[in-house]
PDB file of N, CA and C in Angstrom:
ATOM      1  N   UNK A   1      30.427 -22.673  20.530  1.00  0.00           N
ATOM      2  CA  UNK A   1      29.371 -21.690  20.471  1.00  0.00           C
ATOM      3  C   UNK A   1      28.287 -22.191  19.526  1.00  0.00           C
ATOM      4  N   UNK A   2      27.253 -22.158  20.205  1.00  0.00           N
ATOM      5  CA  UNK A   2      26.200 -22.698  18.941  1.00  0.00           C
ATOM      6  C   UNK A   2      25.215 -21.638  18.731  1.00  0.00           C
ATOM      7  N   UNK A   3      24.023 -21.024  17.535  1.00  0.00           N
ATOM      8  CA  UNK A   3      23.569 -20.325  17.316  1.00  0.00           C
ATOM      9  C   UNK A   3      22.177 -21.034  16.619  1.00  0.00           C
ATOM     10  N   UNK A   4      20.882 -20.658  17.836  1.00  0.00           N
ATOM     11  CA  UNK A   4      19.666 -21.059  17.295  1.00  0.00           C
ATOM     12  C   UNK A   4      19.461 -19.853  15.773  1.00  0.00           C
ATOM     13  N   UNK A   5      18.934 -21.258  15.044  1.00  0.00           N
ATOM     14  CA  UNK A   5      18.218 -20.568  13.462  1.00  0.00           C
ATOM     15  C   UNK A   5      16.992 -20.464  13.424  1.00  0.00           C
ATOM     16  N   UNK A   6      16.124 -19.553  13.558  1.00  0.00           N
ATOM     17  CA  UNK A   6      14.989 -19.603  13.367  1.00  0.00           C
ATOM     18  C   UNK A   6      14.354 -19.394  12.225  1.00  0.00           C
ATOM     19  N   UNK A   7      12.805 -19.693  12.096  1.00  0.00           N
ATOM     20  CA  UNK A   7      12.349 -19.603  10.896  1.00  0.00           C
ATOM     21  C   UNK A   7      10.720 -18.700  11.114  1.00  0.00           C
ATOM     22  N   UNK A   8      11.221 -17.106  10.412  1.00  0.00           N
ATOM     23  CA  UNK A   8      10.279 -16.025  10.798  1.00  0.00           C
ATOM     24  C   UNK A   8       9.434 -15.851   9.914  1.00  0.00           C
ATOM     25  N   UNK A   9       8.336 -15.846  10.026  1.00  0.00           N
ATOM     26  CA  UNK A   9       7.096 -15.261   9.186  1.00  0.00           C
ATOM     27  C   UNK A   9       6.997 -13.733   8.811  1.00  0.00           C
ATOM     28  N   UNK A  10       7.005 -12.896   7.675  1.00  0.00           N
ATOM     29  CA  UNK A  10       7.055 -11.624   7.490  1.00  0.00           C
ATOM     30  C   UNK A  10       6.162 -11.215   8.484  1.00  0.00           C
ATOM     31  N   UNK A  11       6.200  -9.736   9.305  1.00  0.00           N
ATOM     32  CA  UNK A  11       5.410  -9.275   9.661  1.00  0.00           C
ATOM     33  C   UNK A  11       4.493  -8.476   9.292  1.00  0.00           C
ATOM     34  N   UNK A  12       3.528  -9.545   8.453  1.00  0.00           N
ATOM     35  CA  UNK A  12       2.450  -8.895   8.047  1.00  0.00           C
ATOM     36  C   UNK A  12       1.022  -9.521   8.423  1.00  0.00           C
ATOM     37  N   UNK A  13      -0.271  -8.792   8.721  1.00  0.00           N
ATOM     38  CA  UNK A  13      -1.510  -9.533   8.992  1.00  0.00           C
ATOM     39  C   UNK A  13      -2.256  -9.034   7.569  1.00  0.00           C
ATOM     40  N   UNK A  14      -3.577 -10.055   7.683  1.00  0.00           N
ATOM     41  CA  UNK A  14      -4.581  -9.557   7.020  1.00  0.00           C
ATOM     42  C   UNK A  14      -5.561  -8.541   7.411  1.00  0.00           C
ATOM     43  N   UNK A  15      -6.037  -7.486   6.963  1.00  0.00           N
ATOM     44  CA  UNK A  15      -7.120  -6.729   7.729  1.00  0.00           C
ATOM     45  C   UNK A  15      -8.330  -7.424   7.305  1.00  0.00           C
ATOM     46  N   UNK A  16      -9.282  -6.914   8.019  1.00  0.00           N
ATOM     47  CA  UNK A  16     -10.916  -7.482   7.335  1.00  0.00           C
ATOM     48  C   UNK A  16     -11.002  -7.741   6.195  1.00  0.00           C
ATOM     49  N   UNK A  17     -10.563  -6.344   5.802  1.00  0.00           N
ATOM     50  CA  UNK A  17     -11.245  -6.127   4.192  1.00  0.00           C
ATOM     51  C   UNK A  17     -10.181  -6.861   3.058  1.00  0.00           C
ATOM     52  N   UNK A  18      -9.011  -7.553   3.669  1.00  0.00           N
ATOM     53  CA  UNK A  18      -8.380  -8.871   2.899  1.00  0.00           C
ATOM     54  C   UNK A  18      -6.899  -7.513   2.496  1.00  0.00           C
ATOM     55  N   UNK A  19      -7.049  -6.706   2.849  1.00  0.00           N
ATOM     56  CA  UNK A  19      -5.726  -5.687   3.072  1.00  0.00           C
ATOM     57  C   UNK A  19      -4.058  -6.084   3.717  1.00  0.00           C
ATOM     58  N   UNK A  20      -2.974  -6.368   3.191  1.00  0.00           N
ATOM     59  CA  UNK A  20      -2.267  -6.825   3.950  1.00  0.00           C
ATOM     60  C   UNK A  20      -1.468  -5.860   4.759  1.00  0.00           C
ATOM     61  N   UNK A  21      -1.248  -5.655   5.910  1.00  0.00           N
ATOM     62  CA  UNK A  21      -0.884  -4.780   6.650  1.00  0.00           C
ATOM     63  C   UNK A  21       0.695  -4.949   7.236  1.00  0.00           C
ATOM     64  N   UNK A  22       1.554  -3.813   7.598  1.00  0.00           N
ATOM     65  CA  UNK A  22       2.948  -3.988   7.625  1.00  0.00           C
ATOM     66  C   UNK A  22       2.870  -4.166   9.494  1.00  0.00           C
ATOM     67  N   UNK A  23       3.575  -5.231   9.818  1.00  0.00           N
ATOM     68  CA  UNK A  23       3.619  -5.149  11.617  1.00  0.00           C
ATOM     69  C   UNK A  23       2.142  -4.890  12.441  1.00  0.00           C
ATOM     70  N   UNK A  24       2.710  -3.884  13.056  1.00  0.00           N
ATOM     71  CA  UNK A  24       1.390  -3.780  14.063  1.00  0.00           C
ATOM     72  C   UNK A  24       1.125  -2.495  13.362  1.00  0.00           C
ATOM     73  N   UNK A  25       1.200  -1.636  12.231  1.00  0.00           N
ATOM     74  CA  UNK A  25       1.048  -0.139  11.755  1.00  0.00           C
ATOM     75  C   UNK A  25      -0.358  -0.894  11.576  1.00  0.00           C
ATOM     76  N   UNK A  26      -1.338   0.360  10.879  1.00  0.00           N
ATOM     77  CA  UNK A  26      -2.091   0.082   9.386  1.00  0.00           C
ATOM     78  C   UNK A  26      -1.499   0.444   8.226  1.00  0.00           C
ATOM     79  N   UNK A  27       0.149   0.455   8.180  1.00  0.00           N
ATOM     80  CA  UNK A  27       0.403   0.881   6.425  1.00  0.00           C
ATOM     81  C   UNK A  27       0.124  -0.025   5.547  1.00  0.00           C
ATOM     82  N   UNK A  28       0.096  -0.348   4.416  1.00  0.00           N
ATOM     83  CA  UNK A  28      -0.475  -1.596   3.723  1.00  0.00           C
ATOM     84  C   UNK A  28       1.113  -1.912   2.993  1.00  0.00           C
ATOM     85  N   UNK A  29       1.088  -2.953   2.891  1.00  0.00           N
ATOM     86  CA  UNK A  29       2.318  -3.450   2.216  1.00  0.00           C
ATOM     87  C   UNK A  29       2.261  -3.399   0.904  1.00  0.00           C
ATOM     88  N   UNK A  30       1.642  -2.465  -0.272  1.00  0.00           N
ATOM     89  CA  UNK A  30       1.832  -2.152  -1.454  1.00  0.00           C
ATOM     90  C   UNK A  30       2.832  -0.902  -1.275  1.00  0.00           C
ATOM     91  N   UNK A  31       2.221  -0.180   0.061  1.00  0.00           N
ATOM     92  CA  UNK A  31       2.993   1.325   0.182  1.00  0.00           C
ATOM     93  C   UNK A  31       4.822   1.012   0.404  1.00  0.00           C
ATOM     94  N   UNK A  32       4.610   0.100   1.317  1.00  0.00           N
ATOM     95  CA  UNK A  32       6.277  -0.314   1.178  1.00  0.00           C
ATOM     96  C   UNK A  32       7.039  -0.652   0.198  1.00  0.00           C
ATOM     97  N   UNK A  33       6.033  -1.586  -0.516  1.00  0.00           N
ATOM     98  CA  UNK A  33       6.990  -2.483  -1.414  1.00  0.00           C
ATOM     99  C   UNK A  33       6.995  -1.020  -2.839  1.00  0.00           C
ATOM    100  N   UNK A  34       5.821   0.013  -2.794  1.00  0.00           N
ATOM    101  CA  UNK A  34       6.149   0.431  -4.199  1.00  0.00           C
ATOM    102  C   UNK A  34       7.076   1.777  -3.478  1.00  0.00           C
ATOM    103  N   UNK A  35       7.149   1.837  -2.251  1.00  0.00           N
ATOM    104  CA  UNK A  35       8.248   3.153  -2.299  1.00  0.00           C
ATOM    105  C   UNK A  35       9.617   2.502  -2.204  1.00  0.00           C
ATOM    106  N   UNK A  36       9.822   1.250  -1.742  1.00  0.00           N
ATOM    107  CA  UNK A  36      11.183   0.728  -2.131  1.00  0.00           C
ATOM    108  C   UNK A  36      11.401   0.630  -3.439  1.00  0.00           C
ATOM    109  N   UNK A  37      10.700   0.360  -4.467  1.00  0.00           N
ATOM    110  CA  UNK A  37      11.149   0.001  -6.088  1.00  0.00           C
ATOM    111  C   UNK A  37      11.004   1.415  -6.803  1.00  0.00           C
ATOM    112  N   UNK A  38      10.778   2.571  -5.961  1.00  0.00           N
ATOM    113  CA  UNK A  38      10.536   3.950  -5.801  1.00  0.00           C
ATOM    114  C   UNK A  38      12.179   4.316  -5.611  1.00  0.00           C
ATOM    115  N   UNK A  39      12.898   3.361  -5.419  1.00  0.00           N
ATOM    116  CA  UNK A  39      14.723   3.732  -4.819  1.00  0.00           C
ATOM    117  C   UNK A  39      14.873   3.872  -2.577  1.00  0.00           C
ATOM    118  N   UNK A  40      13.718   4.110  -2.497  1.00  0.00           N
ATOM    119  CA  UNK A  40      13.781   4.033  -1.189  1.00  0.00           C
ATOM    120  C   UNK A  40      13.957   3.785   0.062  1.00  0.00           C
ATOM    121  N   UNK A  41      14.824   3.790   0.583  1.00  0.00           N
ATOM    122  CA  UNK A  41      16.150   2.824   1.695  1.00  0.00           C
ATOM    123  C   UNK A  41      14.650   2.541   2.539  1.00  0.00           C
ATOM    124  N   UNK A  42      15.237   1.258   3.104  1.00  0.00           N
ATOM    125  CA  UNK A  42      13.952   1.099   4.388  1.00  0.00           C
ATOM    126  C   UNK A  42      14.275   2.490   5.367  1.00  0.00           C
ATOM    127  N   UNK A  43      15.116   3.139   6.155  1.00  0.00           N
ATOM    128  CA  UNK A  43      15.262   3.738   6.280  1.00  0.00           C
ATOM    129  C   UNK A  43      14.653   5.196   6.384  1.00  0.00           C
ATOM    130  N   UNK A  44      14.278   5.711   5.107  1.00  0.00           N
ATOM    131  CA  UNK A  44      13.280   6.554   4.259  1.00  0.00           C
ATOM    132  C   UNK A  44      11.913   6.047   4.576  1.00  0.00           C
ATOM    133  N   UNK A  45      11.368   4.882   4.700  1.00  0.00           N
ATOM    134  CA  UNK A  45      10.360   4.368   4.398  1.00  0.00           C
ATOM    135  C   UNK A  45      10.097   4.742   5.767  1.00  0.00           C
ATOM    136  N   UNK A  46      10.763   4.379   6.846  1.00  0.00           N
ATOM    137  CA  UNK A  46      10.319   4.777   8.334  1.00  0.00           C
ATOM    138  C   UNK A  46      10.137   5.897   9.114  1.00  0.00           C
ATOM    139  N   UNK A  47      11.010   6.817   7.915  1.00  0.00           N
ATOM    140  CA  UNK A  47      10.658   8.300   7.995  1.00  0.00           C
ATOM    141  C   UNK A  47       9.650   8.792   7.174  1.00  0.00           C
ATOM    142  N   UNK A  48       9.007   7.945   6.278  1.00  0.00           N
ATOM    143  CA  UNK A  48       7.742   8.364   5.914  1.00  0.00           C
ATOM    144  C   UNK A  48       6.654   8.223   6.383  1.00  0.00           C
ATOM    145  N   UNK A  49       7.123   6.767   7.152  1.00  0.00           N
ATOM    146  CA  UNK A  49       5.648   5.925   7.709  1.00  0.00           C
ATOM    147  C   UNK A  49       6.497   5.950   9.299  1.00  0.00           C
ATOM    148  N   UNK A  50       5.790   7.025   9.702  1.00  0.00           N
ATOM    149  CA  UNK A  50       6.523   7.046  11.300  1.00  0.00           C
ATOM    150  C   UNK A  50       6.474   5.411  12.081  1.00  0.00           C
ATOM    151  N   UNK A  51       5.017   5.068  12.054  1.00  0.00           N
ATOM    152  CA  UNK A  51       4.175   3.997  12.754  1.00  0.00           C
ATOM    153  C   UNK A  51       4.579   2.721  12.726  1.00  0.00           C
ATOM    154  N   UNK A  52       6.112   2.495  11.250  1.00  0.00           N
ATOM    155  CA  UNK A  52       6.485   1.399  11.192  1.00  0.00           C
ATOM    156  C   UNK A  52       7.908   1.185  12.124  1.00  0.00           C
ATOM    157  N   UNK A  53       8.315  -0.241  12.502  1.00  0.00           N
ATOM    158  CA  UNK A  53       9.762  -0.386  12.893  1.00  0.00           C
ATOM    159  C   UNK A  53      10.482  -0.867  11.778  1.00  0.00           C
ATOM    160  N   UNK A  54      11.806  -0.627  11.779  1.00  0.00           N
ATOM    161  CA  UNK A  54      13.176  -0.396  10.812  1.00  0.00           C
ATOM    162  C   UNK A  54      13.114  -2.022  10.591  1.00  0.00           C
ATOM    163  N   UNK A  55      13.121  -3.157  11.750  1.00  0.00           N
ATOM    164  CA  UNK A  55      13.106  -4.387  11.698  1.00  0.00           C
ATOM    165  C   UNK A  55      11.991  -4.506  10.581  1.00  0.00           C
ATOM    166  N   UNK A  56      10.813  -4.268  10.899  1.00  0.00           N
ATOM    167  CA  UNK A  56       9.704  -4.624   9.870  1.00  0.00           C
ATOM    168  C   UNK A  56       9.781  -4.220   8.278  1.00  0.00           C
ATOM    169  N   UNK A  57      10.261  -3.195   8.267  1.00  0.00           N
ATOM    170  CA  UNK A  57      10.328  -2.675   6.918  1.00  0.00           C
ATOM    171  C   UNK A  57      11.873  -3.615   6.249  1.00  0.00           C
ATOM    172  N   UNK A  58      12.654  -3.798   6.865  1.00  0.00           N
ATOM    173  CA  UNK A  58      13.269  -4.638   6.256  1.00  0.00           C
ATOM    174  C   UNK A  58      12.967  -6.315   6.570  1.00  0.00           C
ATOM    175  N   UNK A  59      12.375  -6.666   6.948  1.00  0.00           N
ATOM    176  CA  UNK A  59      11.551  -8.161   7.231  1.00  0.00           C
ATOM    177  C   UNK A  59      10.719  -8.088   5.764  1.00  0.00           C
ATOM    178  N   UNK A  60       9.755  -7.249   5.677  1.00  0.00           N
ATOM    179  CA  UNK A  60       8.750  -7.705   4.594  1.00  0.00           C
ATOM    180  C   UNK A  60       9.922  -7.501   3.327  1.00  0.00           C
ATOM    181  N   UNK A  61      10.888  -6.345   3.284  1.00  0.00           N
ATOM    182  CA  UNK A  61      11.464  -6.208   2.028  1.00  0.00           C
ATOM    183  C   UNK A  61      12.372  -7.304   1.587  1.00  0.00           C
ATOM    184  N   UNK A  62      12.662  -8.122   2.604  1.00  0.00           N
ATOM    185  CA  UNK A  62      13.345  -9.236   2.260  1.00  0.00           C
ATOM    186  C   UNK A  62      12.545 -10.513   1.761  1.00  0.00           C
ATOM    187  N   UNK A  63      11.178 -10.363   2.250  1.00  0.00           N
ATOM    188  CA  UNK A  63      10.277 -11.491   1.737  1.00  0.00           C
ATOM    189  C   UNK A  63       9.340 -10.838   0.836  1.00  0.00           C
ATOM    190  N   UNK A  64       9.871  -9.960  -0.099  1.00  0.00           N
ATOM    191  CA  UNK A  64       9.339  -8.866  -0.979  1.00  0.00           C
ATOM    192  C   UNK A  64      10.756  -9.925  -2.228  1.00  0.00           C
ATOM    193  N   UNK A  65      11.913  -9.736  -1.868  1.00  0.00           N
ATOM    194  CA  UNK A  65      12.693 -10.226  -2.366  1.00  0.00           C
ATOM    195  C   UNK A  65      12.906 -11.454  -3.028  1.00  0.00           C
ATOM    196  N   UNK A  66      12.201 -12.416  -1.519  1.00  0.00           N
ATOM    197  CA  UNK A  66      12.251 -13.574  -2.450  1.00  0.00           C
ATOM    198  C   UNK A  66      11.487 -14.464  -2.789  1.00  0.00           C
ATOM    199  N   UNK A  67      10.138 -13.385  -2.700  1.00  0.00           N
ATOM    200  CA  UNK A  67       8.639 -14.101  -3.605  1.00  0.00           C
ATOM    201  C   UNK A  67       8.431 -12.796  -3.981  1.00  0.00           C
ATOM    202  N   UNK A  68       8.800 -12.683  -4.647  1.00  0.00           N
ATOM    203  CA  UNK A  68       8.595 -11.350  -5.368  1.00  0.00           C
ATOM    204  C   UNK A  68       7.099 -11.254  -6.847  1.00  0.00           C
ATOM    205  N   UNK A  69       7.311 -13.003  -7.128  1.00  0.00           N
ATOM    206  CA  UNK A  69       5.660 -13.164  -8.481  1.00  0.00           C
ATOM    207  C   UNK A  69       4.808 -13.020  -7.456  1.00  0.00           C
ATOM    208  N   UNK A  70       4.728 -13.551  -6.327  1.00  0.00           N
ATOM    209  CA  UNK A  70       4.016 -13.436  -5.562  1.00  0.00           C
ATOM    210  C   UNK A  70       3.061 -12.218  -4.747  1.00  0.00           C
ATOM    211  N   UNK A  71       4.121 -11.511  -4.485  1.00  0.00           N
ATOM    212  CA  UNK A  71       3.982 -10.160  -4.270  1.00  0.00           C
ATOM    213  C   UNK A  71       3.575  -9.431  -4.968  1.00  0.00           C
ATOM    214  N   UNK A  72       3.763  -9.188  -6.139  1.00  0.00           N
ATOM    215  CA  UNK A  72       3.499  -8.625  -7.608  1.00  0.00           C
ATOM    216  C   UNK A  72       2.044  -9.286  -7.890  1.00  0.00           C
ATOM    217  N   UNK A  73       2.135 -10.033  -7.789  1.00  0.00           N
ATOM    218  CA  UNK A  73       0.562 -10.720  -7.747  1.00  0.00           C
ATOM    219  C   UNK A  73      -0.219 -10.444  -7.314  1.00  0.00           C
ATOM    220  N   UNK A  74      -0.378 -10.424  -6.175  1.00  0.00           N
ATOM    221  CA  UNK A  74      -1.151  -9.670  -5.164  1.00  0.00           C
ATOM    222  C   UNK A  74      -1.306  -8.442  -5.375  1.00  0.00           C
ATOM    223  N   UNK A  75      -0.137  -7.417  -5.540  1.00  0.00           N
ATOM    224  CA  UNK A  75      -0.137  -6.255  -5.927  1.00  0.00           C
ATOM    225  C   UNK A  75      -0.941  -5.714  -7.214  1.00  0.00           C
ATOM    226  N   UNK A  76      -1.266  -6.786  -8.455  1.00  0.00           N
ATOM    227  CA  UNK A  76      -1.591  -6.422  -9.165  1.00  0.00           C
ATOM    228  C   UNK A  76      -3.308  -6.718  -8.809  1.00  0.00           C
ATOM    229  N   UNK A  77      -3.195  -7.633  -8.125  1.00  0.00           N
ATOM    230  CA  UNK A  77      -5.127  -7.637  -7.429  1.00  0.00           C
ATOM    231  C   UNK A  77      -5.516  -6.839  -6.719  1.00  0.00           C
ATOM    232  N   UNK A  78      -5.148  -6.297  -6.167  1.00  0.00           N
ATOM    233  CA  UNK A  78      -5.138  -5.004  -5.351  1.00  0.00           C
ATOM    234  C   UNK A  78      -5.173  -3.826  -6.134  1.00  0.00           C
ATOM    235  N   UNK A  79      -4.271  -3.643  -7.183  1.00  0.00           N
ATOM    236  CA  UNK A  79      -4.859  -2.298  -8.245  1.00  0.00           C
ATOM    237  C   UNK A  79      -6.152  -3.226  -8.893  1.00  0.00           C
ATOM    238  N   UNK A  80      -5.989  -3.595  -9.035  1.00  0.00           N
ATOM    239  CA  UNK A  80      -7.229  -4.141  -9.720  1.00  0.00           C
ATOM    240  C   UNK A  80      -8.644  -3.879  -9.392  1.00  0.00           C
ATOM    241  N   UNK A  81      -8.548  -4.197  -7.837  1.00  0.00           N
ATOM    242  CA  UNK A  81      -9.652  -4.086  -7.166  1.00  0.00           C
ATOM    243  C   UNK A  81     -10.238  -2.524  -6.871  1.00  0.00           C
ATOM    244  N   UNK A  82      -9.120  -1.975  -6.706  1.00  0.00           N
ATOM    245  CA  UNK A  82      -8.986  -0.446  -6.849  1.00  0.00           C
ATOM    246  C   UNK A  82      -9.210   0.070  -7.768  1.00  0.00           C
ATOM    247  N   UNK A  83      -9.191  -0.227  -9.284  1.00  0.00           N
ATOM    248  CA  UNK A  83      -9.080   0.433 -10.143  1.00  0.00           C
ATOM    249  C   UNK A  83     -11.169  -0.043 -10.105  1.00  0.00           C
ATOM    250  N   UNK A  84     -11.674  -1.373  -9.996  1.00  0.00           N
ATOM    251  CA  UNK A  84     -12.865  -1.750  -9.998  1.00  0.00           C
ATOM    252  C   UNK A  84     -14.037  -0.663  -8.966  1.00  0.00           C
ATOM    253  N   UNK A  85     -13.661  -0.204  -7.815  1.00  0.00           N
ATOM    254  CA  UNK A  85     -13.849   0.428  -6.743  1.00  0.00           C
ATOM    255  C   UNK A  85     -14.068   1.959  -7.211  1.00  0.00           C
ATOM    256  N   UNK A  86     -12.900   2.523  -8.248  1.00  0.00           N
ATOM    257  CA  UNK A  86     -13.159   3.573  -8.701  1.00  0.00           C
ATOM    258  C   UNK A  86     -13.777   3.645  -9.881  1.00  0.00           C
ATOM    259  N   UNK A  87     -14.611   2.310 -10.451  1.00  0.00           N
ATOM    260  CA  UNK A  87     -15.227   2.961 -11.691  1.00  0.00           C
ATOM    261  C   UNK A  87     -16.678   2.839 -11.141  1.00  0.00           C
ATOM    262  N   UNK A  88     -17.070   2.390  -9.940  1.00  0.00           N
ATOM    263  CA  UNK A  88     -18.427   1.644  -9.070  1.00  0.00           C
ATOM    264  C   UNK A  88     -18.818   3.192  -8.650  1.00  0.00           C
ATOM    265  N   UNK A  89     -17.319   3.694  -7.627  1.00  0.00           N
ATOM    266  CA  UNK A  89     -17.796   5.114  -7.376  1.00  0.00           C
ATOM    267  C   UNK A  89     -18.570   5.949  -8.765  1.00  0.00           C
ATOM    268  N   UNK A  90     -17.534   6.286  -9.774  1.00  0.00           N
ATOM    269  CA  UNK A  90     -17.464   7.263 -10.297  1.00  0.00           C
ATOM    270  C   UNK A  90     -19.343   6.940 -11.677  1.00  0.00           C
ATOM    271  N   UNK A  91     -19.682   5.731 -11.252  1.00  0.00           N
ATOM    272  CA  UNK A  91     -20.823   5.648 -12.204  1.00  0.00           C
ATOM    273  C   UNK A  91     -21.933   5.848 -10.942  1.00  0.00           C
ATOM    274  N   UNK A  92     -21.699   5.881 -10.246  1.00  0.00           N
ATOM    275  CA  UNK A  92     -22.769   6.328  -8.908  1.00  0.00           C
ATOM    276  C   UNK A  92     -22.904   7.643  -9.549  1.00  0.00           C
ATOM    277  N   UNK A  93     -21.649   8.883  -9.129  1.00  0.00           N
ATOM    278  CA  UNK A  93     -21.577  10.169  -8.961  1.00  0.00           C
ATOM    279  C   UNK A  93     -22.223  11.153 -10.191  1.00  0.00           C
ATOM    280  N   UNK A  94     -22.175  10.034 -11.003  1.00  0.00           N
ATOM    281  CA  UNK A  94     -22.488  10.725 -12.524  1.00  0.00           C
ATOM    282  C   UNK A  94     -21.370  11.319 -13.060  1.00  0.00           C
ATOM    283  N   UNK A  95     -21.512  12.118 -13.908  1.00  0.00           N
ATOM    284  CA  UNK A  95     -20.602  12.928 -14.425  1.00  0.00           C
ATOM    285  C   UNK A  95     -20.778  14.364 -14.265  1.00  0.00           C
ATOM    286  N   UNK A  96     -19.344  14.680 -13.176  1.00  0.00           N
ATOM    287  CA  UNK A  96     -19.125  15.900 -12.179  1.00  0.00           C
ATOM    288  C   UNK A  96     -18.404  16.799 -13.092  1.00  0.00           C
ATOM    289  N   UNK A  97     -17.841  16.384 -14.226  1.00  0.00           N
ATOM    290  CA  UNK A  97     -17.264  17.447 -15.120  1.00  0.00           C
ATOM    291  C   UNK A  97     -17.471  18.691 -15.402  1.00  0.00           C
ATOM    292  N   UNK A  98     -18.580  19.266 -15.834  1.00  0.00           N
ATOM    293  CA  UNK A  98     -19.429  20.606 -15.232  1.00  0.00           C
ATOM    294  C   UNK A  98     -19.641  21.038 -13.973  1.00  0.00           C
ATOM    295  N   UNK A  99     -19.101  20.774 -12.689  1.00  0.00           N
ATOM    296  CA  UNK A  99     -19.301  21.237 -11.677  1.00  0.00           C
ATOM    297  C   UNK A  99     -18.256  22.610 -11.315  1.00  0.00           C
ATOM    298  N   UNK A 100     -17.427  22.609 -11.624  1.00  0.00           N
ATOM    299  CA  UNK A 100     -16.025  23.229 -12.262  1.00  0.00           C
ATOM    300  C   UNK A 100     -17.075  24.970 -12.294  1.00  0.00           C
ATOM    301  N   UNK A 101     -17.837  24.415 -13.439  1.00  0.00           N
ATOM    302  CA  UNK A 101     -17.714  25.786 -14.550  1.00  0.00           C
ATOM    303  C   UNK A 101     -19.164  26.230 -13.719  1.00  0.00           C
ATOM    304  N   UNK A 102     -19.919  24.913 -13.158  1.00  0.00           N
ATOM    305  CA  UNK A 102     -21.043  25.794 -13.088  1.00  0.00           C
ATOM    306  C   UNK A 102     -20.748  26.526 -11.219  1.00  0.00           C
ATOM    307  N   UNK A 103     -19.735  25.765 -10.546  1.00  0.00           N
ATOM    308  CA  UNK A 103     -19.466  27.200  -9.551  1.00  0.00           C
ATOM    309  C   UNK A 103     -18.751  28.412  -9.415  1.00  0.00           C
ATOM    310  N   UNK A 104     -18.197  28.188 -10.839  1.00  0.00           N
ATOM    311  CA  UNK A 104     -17.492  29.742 -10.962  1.00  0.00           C
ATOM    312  C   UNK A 104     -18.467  30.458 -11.537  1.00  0.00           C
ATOM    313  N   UNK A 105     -19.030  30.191 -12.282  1.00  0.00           N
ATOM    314  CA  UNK A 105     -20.710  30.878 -12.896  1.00  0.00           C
ATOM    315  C   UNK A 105     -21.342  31.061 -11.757  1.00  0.00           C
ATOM    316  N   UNK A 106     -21.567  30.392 -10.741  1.00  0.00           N
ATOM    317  CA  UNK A 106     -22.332  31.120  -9.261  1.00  0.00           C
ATOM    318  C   UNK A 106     -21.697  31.786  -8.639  1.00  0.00           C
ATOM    319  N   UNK A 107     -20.134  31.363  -8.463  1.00  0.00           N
ATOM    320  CA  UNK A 107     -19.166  32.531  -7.822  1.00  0.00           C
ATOM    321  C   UNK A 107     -19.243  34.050  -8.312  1.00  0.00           C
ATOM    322  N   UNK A 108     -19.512  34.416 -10.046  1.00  0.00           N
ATOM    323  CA  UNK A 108     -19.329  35.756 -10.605  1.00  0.00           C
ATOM    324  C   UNK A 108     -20.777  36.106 -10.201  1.00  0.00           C
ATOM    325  N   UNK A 109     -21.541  35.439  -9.841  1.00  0.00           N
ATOM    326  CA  UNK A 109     -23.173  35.951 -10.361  1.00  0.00           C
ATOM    327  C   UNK A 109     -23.223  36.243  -9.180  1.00  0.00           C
TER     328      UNK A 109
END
């Protein structure tokens, strides 16, 4: 009996915007990898994220496993970029802090 070994690439793509994406979903592979270190059976994960397959969520978690600086790496450029994204917004918007008080002051009046 002989048994072909193959050699699989996680199923993940890049989106445009440099996003790495799980299979054919749009979930992003931060959401996987931080609800597994969350305690989260792949399992769980597919009942959260209908759109993914059970194969995929355990494909990336295994190559979550064993490039894991890697992953973490990425992961931490990705908050990063996010955290950059929300200070771009929030100096656009000004400061909304008084918006609070001044529509309950129009609500009583």
């Amino acid at each position: 009996m002989s048994f072909a070994v193959e050699v699989e690439s996680p199923p993940l793509r890049e989106d445009a915007a440099g996003a790495l994406r799980v299979g054919d979903s749009r979930v992003l592979l931060e959401m996987v990898v931080r609800a597994f270190q969350d305690g989260a059976t792949p399992e769980t994960i597919v009942q959260r994220y209908s759109t993914l397959s059970l194969s995929d969520v355990y494909a990336v978690i295994a190559y979550y496993l064993r490039h894991r600086s890697a992953v973490e790496e990425y992961l931490s450029h990705r908050e990063r970029k996010a955290e950059e994204l929300r200070r771009r917004i929030e100096e656009r918007q000004g400061d909304l802090s008084d918006i609070r008080s001044r529509l309950l002051a129009h609500r009583q009046a």
